[in-house]
Protein backbone atom coordinates (compact mmCIF):
# COMPACT_ATOMS: atom_id res chain seq x y z
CA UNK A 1 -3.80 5.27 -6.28
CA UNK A 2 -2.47 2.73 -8.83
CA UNK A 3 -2.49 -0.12 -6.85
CA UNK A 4 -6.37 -1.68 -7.94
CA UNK A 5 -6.16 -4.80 -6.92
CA UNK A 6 -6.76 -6.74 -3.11
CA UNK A 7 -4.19 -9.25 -2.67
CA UNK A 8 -1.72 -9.98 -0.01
CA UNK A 9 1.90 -11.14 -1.19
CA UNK A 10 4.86 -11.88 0.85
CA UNK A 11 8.19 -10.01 -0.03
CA UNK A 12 11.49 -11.84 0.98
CA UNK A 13 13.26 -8.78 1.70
CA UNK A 14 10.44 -6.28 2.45
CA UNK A 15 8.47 -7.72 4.89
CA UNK A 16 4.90 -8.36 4.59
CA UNK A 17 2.64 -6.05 2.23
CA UNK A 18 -1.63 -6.06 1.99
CA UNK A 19 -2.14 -3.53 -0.47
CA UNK A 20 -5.50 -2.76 -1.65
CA UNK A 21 -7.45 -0.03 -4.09
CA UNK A 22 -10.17 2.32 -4.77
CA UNK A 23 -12.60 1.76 -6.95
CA UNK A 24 -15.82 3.23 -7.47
CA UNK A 25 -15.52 6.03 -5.13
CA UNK A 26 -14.41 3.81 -2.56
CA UNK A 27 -11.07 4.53 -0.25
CA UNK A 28 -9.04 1.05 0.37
CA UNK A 29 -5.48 0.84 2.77
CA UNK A 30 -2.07 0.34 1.96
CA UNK A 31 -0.24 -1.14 5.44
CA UNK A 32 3.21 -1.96 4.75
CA UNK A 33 5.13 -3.42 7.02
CA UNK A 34 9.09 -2.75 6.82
CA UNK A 35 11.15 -6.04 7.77
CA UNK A 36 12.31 -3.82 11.15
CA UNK A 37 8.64 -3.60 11.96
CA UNK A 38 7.94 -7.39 11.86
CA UNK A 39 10.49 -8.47 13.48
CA UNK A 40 9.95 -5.99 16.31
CA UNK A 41 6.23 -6.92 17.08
CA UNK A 42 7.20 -10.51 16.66
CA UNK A 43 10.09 -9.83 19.42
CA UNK A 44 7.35 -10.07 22.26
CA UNK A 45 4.96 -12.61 22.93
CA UNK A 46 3.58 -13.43 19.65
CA UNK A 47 6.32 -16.02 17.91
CA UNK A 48 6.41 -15.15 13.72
CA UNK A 49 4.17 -18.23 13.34
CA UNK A 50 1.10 -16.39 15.38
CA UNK A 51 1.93 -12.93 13.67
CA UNK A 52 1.51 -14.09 10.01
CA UNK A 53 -1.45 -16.22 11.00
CA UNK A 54 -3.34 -13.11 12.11
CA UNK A 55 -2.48 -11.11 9.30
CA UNK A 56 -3.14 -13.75 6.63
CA UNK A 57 -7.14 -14.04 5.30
CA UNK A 58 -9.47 -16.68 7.01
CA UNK A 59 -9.28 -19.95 5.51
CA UNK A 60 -13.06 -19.41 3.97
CA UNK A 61 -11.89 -16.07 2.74
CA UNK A 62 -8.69 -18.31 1.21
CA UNK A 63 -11.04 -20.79 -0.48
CA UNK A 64 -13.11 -18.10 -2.23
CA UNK A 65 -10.09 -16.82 -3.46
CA UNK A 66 -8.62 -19.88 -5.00
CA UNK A 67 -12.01 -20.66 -6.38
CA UNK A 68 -12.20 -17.25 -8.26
CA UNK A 69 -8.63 -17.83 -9.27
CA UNK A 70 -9.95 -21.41 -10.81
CA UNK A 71 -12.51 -19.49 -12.91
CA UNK A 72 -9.60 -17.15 -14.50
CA UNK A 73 -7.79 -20.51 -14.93
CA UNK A 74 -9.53 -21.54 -18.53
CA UNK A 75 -8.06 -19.24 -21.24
CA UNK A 76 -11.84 -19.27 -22.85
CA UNK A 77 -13.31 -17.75 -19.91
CA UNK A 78 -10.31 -15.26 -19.79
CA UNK A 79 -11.16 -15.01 -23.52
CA UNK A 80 -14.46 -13.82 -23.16
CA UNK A 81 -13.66 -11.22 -19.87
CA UNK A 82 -11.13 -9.87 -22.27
CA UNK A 83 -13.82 -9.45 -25.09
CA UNK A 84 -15.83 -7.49 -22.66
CA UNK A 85 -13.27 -5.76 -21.24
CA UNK A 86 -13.40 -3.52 -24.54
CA UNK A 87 -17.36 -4.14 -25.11
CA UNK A 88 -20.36 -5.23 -24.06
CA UNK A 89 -21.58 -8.00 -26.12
CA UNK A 90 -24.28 -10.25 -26.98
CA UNK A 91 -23.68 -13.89 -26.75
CA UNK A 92 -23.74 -14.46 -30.68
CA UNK A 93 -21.09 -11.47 -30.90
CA UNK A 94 -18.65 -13.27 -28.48
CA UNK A 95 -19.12 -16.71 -30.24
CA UNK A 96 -18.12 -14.88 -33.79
CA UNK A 97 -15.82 -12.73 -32.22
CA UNK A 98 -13.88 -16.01 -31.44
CA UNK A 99 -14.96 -18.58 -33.46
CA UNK A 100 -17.10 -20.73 -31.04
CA UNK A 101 -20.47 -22.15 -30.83
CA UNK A 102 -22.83 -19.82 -28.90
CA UNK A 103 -23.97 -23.38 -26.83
CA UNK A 104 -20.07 -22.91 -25.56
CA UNK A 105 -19.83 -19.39 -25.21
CA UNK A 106 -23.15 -20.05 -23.23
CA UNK A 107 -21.67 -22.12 -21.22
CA UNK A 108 -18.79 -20.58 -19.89
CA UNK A 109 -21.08 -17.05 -19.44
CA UNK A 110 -23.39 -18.85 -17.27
CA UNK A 111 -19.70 -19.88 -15.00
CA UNK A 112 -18.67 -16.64 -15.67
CA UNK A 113 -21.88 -15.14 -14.03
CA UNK A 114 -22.35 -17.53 -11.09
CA UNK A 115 -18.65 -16.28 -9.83
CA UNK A 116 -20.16 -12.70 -10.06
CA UNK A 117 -17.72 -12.08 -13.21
CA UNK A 118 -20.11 -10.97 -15.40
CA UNK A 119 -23.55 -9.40 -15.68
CA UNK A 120 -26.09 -10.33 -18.13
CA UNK A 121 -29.23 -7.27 -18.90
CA UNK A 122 -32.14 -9.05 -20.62
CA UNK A 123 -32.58 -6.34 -24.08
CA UNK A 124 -35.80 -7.45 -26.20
CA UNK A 125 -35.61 -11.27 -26.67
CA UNK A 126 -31.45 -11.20 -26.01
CA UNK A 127 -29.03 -10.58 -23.24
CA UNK A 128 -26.07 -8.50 -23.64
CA UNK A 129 -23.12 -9.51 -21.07
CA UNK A 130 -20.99 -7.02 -19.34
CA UNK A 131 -18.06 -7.28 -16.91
CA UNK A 132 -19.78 -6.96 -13.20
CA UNK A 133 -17.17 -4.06 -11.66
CA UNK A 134 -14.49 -2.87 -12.31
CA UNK A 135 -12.26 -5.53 -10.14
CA UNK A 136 -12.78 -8.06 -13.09
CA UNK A 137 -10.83 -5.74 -15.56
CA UNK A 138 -8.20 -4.64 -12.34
CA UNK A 139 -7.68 -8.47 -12.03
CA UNK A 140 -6.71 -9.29 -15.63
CA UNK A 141 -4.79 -5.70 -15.98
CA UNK A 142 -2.67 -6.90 -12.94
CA UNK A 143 -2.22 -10.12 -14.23
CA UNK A 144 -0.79 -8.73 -17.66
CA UNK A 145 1.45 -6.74 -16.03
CA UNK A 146 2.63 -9.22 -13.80
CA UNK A 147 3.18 -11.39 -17.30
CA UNK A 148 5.10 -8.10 -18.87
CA UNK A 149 7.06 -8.11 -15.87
CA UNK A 150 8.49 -11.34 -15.53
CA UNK A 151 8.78 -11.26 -19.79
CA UNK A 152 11.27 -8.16 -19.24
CA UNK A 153 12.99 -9.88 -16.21
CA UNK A 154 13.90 -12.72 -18.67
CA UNK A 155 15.23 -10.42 -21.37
């Protein structure tokens, strides 16, 4: 499946899509829902307000998301995910790679690694970083794409 990324958007003329992926081994859903379909469930009982408030995530699940989305926010932390995207590297190879101090690059590893972004293994006296999983590099991927999209729209 090419969809590799968990997100829930909202689609004007579609209806309401959660799509999700697999990854590792691991099987994920893709529910659509056609426009006929939600507005036929929300014909009974339920008024459209209830029905998207039981689809949408739990507001803890909502602020975990916009706090992961903060950490993608600094383009020196997206900097550094994209560095490992193509390699694992030590912290001195990051900070020549793009011209920082290793004290920053340091710094934004150990944000990096407390949102579960990045993994550090301890090798002799050094530690060489590594994307955690595979939904760090699905994240940015989407979010090029999503860039290439709307650059093509405005063409």
């Amino acid at each position: 499946m090419s969809i590799e990324l968990i997100f829930m958007c909202r689609q004007q003329a579609k209806g309401f899509r959660r799509q999700t992926c697999t990854t590792a081994g691991k099987w994920c859903i893709l529910n659509y829902m056609s426009e006929q379909e939600t507005s036929s469930e929300t014909n009974g009982q339920e008024s459209l307000a209830n029905f998207v408030r039981n689809k949408i995530p739990n507001e803890e699940t909502i602020y975990d998301l916009a706090e992961l989305f903060k950490v993608f926010g600094d383009s020196t932390r997206t900097k550094i995910l994209s560095c490992l995207e193509v390699k694992d590297l030590y912290v001195g190879e990051i900070a020549e790679i793009l011209n920082m101090s290793i004290s920053a690059v340091s710094h934004q590893l150990r944000v990096l690694r407390n949102a579960k972004l990045v993994r550090g293994t301890k090798e002799g006296k050094e530690v060489k970083y590594a994307l955690d999983d595979n939904h760090v590099m699905m994240i940015i991927e989407c979010g090029l794409s999503h860039l290439k999209e709307n650059d093509e729209h405005n063409e």
